[in-house]
C-alpha atoms as a PDB file:
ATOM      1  CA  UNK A   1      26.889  -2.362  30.702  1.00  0.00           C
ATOM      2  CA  UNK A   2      28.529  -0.985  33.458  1.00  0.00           C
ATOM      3  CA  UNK A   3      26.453   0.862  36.285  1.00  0.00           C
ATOM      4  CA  UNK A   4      26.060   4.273  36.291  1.00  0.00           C
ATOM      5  CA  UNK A   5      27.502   6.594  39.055  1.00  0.00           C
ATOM      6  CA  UNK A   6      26.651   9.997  40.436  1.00  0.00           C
ATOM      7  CA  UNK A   7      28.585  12.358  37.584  1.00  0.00           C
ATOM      8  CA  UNK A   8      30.353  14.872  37.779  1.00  0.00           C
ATOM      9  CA  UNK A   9      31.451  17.745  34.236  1.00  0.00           C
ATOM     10  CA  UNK A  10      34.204  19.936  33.627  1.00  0.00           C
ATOM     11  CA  UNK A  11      32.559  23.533  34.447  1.00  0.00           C
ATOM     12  CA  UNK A  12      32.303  25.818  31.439  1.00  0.00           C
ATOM     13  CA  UNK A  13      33.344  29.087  32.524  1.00  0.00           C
ATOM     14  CA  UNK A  14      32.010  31.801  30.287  1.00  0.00           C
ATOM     15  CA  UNK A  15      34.070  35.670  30.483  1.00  0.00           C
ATOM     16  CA  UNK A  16      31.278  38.478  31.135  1.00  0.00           C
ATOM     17  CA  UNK A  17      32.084  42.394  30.706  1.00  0.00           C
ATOM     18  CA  UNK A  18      30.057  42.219  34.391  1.00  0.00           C
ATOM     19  CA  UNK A  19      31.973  39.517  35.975  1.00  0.00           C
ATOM     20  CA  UNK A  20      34.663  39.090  38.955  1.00  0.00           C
ATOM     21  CA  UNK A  21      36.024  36.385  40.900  1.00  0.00           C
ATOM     22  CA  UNK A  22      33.757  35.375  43.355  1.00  0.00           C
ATOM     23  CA  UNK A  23      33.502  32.232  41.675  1.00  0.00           C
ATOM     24  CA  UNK A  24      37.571  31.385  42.462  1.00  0.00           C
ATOM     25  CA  UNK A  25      37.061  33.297  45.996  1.00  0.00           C
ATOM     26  CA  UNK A  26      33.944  31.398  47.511  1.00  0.00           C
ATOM     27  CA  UNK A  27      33.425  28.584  45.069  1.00  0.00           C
ATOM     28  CA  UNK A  28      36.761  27.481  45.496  1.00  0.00           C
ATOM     29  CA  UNK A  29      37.036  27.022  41.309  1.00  0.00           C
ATOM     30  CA  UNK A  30      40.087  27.459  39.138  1.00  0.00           C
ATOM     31  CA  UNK A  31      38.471  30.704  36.703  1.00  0.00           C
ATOM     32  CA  UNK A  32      40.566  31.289  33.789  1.00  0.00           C
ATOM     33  CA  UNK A  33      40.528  35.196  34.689  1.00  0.00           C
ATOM     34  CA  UNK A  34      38.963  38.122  37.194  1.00  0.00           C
ATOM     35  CA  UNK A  35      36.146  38.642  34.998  1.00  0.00           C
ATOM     36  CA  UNK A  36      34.527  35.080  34.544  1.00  0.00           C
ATOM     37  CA  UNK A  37      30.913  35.786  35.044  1.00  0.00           C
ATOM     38  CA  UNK A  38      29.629  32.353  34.372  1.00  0.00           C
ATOM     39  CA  UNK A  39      30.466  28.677  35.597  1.00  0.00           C
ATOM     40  CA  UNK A  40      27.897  26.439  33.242  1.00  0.00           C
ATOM     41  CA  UNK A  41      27.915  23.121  35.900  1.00  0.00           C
ATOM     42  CA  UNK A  42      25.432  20.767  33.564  1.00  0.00           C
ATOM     43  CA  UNK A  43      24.651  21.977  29.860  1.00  0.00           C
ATOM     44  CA  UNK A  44      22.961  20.773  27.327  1.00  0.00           C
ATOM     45  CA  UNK A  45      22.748  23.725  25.403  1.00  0.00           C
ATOM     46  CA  UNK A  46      24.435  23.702  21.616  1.00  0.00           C
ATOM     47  CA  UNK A  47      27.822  24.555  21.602  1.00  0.00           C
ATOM     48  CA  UNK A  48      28.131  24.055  25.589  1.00  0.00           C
ATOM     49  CA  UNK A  49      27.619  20.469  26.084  1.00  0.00           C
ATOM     50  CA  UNK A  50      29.126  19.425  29.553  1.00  0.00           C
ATOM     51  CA  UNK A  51      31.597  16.530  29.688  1.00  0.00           C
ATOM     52  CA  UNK A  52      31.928  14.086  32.408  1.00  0.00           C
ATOM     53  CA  UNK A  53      34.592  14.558  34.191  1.00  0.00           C
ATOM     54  CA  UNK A  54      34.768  11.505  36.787  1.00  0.00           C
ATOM     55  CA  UNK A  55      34.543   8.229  36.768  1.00  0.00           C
ATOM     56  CA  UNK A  56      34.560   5.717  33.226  1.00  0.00           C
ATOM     57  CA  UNK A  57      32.137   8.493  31.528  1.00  0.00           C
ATOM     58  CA  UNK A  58      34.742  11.005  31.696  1.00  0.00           C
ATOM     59  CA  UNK A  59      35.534  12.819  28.535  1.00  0.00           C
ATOM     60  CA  UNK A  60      31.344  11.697  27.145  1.00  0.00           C
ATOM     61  CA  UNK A  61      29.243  14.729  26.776  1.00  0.00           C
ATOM     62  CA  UNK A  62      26.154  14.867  28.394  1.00  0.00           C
ATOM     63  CA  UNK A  63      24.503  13.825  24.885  1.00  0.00           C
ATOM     64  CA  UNK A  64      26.836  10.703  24.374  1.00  0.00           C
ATOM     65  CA  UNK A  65      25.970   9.541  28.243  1.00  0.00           C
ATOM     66  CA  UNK A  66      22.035   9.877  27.481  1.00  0.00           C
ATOM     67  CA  UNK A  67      22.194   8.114  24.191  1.00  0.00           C
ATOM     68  CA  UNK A  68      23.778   5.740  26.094  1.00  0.00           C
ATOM     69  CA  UNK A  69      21.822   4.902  29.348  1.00  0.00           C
ATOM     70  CA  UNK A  70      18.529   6.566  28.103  1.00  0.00           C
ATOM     71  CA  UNK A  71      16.006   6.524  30.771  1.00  0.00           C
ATOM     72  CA  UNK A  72      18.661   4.553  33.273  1.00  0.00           C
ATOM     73  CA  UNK A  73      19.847   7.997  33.762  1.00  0.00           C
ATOM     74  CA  UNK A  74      17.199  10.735  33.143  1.00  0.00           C
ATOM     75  CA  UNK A  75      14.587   8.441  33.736  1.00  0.00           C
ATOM     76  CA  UNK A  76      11.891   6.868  31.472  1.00  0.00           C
ATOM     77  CA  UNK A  77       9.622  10.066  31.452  1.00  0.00           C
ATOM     78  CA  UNK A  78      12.050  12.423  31.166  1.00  0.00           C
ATOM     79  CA  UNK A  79      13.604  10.417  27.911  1.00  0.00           C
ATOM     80  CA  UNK A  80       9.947   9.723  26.487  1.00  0.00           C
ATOM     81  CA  UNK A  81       9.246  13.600  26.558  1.00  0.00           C
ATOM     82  CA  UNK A  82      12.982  15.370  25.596  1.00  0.00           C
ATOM     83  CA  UNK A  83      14.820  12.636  24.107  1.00  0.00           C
ATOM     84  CA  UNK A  84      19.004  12.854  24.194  1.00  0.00           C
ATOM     85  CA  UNK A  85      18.509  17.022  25.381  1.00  0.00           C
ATOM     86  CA  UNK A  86      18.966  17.088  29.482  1.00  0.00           C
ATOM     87  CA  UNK A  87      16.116  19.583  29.978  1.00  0.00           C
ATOM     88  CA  UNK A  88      17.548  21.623  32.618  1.00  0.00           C
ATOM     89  CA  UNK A  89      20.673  24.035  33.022  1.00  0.00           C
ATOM     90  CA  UNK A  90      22.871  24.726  35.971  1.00  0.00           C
ATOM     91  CA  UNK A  91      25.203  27.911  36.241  1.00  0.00           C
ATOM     92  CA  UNK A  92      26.616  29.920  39.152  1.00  0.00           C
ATOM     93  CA  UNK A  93      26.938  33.339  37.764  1.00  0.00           C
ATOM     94  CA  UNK A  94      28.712  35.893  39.611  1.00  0.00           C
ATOM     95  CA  UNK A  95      27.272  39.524  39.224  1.00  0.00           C
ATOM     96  CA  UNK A  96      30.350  42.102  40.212  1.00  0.00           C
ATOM     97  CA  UNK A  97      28.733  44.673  37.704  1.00  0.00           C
ATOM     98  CA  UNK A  98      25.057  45.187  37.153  1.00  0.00           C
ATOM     99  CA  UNK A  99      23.858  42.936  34.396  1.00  0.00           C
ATOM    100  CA  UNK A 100      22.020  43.979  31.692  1.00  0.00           C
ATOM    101  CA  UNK A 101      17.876  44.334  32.006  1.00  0.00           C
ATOM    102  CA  UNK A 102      16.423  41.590  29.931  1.00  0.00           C
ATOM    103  CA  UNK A 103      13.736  38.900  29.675  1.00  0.00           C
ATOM    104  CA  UNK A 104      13.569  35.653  28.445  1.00  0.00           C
ATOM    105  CA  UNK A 105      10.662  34.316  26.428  1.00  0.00           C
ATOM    106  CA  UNK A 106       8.458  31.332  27.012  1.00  0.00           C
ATOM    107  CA  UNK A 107       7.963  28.175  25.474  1.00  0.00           C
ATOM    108  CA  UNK A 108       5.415  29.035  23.020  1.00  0.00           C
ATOM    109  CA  UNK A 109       7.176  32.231  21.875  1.00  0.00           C
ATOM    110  CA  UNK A 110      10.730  30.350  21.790  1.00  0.00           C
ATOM    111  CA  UNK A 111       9.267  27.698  19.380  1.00  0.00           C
ATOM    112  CA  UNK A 112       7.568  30.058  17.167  1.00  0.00           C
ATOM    113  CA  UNK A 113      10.793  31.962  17.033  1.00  0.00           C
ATOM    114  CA  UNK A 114      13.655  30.350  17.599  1.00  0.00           C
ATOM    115  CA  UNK A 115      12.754  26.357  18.090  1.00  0.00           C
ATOM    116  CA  UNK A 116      13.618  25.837  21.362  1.00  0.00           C
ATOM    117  CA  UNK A 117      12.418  26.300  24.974  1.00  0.00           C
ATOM    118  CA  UNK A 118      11.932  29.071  26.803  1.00  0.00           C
ATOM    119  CA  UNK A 119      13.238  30.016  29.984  1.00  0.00           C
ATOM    120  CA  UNK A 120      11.760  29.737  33.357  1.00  0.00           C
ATOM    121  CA  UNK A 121      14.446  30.207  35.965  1.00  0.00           C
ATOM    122  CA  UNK A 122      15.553  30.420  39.721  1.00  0.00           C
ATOM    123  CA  UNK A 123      18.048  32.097  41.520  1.00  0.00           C
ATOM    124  CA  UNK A 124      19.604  31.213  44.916  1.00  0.00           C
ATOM    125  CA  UNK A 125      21.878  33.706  46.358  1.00  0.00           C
ATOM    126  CA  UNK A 126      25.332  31.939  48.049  1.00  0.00           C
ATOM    127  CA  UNK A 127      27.028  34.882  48.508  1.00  0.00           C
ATOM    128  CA  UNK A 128      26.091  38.789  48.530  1.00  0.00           C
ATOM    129  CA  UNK A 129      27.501  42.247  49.226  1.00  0.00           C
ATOM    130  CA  UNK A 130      25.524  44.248  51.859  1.00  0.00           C
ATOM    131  CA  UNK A 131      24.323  46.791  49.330  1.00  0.00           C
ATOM    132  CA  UNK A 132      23.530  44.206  46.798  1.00  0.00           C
ATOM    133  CA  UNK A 133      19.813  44.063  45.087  1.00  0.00           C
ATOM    134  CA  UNK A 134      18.153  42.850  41.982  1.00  0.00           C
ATOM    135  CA  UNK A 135      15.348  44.134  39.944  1.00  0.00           C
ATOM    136  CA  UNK A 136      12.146  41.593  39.060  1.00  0.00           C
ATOM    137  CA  UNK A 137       8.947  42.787  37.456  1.00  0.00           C
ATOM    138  CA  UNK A 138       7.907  46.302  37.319  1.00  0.00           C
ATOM    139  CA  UNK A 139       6.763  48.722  40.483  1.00  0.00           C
ATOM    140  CA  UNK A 140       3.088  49.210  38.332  1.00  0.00           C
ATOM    141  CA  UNK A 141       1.420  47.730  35.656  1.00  0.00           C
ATOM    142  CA  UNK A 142       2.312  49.936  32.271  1.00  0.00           C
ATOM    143  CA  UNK A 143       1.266  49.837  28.712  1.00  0.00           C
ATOM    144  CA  UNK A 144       3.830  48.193  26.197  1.00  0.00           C
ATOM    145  CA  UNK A 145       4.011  51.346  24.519  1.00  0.00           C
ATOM    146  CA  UNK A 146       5.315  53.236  27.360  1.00  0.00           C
ATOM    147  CA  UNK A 147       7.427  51.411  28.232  1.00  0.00           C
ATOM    148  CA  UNK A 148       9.144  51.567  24.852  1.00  0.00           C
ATOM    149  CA  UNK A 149       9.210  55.351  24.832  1.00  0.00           C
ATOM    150  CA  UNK A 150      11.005  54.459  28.339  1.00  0.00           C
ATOM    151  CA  UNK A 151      13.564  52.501  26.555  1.00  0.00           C
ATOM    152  CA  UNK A 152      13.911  54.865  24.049  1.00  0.00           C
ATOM    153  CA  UNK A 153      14.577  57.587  26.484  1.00  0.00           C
ATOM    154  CA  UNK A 154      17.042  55.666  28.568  1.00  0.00           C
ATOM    155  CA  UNK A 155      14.410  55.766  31.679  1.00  0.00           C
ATOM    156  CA  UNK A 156      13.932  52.045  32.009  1.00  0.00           C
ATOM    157  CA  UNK A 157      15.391  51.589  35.431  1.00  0.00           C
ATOM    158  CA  UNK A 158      12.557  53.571  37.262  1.00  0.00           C
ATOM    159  CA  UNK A 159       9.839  52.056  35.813  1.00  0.00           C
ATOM    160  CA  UNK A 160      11.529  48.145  37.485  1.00  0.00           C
ATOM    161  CA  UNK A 161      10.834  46.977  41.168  1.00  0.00           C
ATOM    162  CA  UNK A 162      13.852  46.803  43.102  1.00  0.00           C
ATOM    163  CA  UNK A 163      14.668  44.247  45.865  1.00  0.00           C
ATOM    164  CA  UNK A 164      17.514  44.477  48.545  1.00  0.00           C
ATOM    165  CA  UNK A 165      19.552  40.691  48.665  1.00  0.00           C
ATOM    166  CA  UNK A 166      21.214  38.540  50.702  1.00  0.00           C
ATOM    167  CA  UNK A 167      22.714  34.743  51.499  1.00  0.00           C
ATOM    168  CA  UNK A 168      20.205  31.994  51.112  1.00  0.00           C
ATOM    169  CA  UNK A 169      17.145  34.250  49.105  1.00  0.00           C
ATOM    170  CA  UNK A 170      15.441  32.915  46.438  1.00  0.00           C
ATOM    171  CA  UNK A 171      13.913  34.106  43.661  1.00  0.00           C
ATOM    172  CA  UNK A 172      11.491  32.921  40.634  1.00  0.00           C
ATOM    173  CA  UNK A 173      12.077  34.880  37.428  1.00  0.00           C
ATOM    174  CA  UNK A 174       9.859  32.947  35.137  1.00  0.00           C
ATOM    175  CA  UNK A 175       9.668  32.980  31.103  1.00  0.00           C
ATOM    176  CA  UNK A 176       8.164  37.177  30.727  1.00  0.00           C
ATOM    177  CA  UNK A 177       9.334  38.745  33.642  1.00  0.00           C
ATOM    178  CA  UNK A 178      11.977  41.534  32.952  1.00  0.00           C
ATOM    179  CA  UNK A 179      14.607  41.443  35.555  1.00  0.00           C
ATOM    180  CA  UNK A 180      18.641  42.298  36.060  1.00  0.00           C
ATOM    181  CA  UNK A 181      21.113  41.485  39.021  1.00  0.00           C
ATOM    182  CA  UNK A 182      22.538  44.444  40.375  1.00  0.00           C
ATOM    183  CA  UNK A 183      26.652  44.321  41.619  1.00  0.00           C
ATOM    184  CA  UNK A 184      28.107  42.009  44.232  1.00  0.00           C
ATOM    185  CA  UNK A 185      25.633  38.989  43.756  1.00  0.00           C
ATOM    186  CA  UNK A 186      26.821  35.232  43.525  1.00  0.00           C
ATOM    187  CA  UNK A 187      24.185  33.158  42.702  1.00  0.00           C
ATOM    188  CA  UNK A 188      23.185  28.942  41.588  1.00  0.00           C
ATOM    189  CA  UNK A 189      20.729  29.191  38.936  1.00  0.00           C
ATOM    190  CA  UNK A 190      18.405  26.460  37.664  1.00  0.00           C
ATOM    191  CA  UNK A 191      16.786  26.939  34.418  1.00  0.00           C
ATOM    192  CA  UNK A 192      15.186  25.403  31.546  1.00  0.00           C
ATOM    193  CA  UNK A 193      17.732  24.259  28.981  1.00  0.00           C
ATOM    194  CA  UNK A 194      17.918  27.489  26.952  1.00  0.00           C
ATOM    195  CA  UNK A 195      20.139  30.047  26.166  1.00  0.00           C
ATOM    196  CA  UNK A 196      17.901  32.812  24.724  1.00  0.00           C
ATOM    197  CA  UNK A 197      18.127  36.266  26.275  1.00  0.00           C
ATOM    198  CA  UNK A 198      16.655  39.964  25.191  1.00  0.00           C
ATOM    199  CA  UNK A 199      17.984  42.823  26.271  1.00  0.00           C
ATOM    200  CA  UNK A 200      16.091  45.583  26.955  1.00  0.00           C
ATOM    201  CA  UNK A 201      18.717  48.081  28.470  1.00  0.00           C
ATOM    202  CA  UNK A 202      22.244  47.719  29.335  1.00  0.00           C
ATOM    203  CA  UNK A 203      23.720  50.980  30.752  1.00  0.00           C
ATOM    204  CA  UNK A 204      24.900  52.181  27.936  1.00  0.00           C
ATOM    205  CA  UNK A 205      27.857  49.777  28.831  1.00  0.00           C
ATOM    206  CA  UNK A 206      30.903  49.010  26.069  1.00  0.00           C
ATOM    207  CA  UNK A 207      32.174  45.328  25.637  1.00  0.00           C
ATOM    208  CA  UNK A 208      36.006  44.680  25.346  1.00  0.00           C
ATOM    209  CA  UNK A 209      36.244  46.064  21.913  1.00  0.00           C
ATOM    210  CA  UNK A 210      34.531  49.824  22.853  1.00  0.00           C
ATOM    211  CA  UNK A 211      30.907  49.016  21.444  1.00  0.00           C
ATOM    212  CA  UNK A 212      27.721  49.196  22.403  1.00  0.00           C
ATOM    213  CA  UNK A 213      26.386  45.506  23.016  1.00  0.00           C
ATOM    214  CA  UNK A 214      23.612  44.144  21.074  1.00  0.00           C
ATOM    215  CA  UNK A 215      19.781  45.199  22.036  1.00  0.00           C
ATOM    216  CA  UNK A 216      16.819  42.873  21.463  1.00  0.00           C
ATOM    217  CA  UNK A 217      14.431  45.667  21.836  1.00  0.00           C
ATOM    218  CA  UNK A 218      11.597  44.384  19.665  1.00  0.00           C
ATOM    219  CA  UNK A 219      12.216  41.233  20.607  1.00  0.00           C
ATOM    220  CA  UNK A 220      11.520  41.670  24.032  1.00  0.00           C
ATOM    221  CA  UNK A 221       8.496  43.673  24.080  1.00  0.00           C
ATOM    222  CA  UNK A 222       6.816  40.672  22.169  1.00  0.00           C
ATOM    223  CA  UNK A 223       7.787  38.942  25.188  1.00  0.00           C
ATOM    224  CA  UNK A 224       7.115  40.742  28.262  1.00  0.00           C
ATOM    225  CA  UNK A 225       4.380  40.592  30.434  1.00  0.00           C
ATOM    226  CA  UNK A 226       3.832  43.437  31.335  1.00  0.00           C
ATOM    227  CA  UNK A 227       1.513  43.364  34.314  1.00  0.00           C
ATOM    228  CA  UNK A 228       2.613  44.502  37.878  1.00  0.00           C
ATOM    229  CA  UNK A 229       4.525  41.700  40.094  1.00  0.00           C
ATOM    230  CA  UNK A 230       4.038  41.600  43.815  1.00  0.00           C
ATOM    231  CA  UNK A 231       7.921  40.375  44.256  1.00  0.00           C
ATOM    232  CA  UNK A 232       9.481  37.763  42.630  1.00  0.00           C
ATOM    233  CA  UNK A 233      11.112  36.506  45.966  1.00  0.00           C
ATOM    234  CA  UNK A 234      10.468  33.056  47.516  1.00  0.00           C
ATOM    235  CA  UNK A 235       9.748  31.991  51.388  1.00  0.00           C
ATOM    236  CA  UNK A 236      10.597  29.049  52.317  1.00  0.00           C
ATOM    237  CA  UNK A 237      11.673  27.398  55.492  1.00  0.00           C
ATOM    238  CA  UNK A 238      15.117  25.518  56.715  1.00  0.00           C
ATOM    239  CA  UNK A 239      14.070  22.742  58.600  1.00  0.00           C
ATOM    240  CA  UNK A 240      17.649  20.687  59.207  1.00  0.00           C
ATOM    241  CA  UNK A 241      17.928  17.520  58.156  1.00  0.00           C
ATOM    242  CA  UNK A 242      14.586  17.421  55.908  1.00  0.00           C
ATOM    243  CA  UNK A 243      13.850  18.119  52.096  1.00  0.00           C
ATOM    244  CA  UNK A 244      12.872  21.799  52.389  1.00  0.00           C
ATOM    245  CA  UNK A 245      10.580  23.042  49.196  1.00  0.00           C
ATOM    246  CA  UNK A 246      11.878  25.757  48.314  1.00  0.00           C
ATOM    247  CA  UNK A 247      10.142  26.109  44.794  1.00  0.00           C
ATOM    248  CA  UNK A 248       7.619  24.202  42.437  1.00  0.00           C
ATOM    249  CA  UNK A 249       6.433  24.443  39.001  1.00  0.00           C
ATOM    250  CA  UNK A 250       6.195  23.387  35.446  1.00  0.00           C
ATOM    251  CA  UNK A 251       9.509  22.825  34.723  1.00  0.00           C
ATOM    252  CA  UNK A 252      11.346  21.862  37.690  1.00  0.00           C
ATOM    253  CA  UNK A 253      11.403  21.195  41.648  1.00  0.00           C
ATOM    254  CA  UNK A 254      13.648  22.695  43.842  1.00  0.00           C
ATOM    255  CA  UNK A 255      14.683  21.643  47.108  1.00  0.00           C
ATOM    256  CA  UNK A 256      16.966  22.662  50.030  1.00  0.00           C
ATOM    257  CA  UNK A 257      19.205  20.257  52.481  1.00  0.00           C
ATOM    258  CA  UNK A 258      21.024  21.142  55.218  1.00  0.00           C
ATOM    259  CA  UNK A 259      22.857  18.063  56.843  1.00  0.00           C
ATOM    260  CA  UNK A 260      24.936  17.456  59.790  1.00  0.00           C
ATOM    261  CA  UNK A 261      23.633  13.444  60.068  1.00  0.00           C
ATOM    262  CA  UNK A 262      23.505  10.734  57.800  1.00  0.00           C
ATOM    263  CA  UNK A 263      20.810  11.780  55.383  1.00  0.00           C
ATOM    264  CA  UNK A 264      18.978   9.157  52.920  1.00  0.00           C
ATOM    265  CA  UNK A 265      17.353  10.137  50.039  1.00  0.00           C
ATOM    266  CA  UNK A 266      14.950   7.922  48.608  1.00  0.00           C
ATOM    267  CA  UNK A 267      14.024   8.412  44.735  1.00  0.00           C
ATOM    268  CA  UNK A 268      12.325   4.908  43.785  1.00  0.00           C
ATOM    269  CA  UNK A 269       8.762   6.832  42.821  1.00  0.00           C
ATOM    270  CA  UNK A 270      11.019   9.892  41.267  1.00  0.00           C
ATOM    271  CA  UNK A 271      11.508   8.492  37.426  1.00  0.00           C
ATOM    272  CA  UNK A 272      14.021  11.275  37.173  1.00  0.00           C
ATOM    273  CA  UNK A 273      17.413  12.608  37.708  1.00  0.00           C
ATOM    274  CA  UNK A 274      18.536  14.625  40.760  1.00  0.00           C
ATOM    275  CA  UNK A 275      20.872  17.222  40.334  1.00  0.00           C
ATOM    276  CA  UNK A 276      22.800  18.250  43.741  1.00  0.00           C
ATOM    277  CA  UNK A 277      24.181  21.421  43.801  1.00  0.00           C
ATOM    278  CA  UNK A 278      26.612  21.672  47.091  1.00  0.00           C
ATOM    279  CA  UNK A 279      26.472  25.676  49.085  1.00  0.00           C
ATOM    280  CA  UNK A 280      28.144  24.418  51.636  1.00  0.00           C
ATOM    281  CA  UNK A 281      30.687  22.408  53.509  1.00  0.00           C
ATOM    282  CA  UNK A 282      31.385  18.467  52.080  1.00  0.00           C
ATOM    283  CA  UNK A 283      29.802  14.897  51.943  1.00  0.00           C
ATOM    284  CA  UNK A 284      30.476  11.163  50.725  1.00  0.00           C
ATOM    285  CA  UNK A 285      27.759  10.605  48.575  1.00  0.00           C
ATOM    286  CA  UNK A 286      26.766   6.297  49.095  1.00  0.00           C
ATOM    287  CA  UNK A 287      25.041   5.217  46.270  1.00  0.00           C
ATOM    288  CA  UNK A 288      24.532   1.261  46.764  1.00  0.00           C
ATOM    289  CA  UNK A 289      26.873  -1.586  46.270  1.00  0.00           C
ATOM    290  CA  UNK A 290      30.425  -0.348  48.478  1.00  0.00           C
ATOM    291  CA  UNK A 291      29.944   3.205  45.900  1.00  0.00           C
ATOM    292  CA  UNK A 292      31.129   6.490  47.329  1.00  0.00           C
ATOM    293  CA  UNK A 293      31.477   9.849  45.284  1.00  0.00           C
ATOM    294  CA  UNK A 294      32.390  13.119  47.422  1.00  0.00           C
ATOM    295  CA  UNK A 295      30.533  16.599  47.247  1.00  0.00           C
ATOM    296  CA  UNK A 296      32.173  19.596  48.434  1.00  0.00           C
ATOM    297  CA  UNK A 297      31.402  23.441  48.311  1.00  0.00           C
ATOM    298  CA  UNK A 298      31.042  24.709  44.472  1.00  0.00           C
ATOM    299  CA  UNK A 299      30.407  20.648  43.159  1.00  0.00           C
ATOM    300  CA  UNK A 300      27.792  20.045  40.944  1.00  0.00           C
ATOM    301  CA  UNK A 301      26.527  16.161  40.966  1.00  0.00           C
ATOM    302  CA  UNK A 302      23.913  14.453  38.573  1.00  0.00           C
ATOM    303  CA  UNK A 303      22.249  11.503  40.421  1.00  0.00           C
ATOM    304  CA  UNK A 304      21.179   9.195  37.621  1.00  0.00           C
ATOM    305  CA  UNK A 305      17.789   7.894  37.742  1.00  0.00           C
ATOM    306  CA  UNK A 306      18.794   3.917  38.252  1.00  0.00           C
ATOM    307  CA  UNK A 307      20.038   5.452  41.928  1.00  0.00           C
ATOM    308  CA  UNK A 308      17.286   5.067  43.309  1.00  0.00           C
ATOM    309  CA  UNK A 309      18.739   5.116  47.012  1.00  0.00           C
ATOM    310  CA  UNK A 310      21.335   7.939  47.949  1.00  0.00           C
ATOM    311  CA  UNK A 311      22.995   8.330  51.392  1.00  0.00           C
ATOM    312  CA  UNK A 312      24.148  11.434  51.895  1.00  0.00           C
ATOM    313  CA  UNK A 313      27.038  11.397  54.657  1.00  0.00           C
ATOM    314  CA  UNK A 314      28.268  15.023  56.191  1.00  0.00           C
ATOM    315  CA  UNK A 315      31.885  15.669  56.956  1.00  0.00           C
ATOM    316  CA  UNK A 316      30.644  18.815  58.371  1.00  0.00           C
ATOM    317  CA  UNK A 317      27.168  21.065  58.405  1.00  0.00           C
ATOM    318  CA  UNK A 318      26.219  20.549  54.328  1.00  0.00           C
ATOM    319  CA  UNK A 319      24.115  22.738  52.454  1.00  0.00           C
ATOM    320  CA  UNK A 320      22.801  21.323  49.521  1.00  0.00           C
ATOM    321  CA  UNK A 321      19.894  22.764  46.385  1.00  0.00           C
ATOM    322  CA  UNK A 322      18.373  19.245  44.983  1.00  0.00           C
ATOM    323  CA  UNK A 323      16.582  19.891  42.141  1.00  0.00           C
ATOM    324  CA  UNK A 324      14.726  17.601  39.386  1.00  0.00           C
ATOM    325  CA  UNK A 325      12.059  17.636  36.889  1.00  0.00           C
ATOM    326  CA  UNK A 326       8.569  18.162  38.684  1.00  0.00           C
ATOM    327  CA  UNK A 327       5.625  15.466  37.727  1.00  0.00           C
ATOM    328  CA  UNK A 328       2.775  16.596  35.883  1.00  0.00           C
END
């Protein structure tokens, strides 16, 4: 068999009544048109599997490369617990209109409803306008009750804590917390592989064909949490030239790199993929044995699990998210 390589998919773009072109403009990616919201970089959701585009893989989905390679590329824990589904999901989304307010359910509720995970996700901001701000949680704890006569009323944005944006913030929306993107974001976001979404409000907004789009009211008061949320934004530091935590928890590990030396990444105790999702600038990625695969701004790169050892060699400054199952 031959030996794996860091991969590379075609990105799924996905059109969005709230999208723009950011995604052409600062990712550098060919859209189809000026209101692509959505640029799916590694999917293994139903109906959007990735394909490899690089390399002797190309033209395998991600399904056909894991029933293939197995732990060699997810690694033997990640196999043993999800089998031939990747478990995580990798977009850049770019906000030019306000998105719809919604939450996302967790893993118990997703199961019970819809067999499948929930979704737990983060958001890094590449790119914002000066104005720009999201919404996360709500200012006070309220009663599920109110807040559905809020809904019902058309008063939900009051009721939702509001947080001014900007390059390089993070923020943890897990599984329960109601949330929306306001206009002018661009955003990487890391997820559990799922694509289930209630909407709560949506601006009384119109899709292409003049109607309302679909509400998931009851839905998503069954899913809620409803108590108050201090801010769903992350600290973390930028330490050049070091894996920077930026974020931790049940379903995945997030770091940040920013590189203007040789870096080497060392992933022997790992059992896991790395995904690498590049910010900034562009790098030769040396993975062992005279093997070189490039990274530049907008690139997306799964680092199989059998890579054990990945030099990471700057061109210029690189900024990079690495991100990966966490351990138990």
């Amino acid at each position: 068999m031959s030996q794996l390589y860091p991969l590379k998919f075609q990105p799924i773009f996905i059109e969005k009544v709230w999208g723009g072109n950011r995604l052409k403009q600062i990712l550098n990616k060919e859209i189809p048109n000026d209101k692509t919201g959505e640029s799916w970089e590694i999917s293994a959701v139903e109906g959007k599997l990735s394909v490899v585009s690089n390399g002797f893989l190309a033209g395998n989905t991600i399904e056909e490369v894991i029933e293939i390679y197995m732990g060699d590329l997810v690694g033997e824990r990640i196999f043993e617990e999800f089998g031939t589904v990747f478990p995580l999901l990798f977009k850049f989304i770019d906000a030019n209109d306000v998105l719809s307010v919604q939450v996302h359910p967790d893993n118990e509720l997703a199961m019970k409803k819809h067999e499948a995970f929930g979704k737990t996700e983060l958001w890094y901001v590449v790119d914002s306008d000066p104005d720009a701000y999201i919404y996360a949680g709500f200012q006070k704890g309220i009663k599920k009750n109110d807040f559905a006569e809020l809904i019902s009323a058309g008063e939900v944005k009051d009721s939702l804590r509001k947080e001014n944006v900007k390059k390089g913030d993070v923020f943890f929306i897990p599984a329960g917390l109601i949330h929306a993107t306001g206009p002018g974001v661009l955003f990487a976001e890391i997820q559990q592989t799922s694509d289930l979404t209630y909407r709560v409000y949506d601006w009384d907004r119109k899709d292409n064909n003049g109607k309302l789009r679909e509400l998931h009211v009851e839905e998503a008061l069954e899913a809620i949490h409803f108590h108050k949320v201090n801010s769903a934004r992350v600290p973390y530091k930028t330490e050049p030239g070091v894996a920077n935590t930026i974020n931790k928890n049940d379903y995945f590990t997030i770091n940040k790199l920013v590189l203007n030396d040789t870096y080497t990444a060392e992933y022997n105790n790992l059992d896991c993929f790395v995904v690498f999702m590049c910010l900034n600038g562009n790098a030769k990625l040396d993975y062992g044995q005279g093997g070189l695969e490039s990274i530049q701004k907008g690139e997306t790169v799964l680092i199989p699990s059998v890579l054990e050892t990945i030099k990471i060699i700057p061109e210029n400054e690189v900024e990079i998210v690495e991100a990966y199952v966490s351990e138990n």
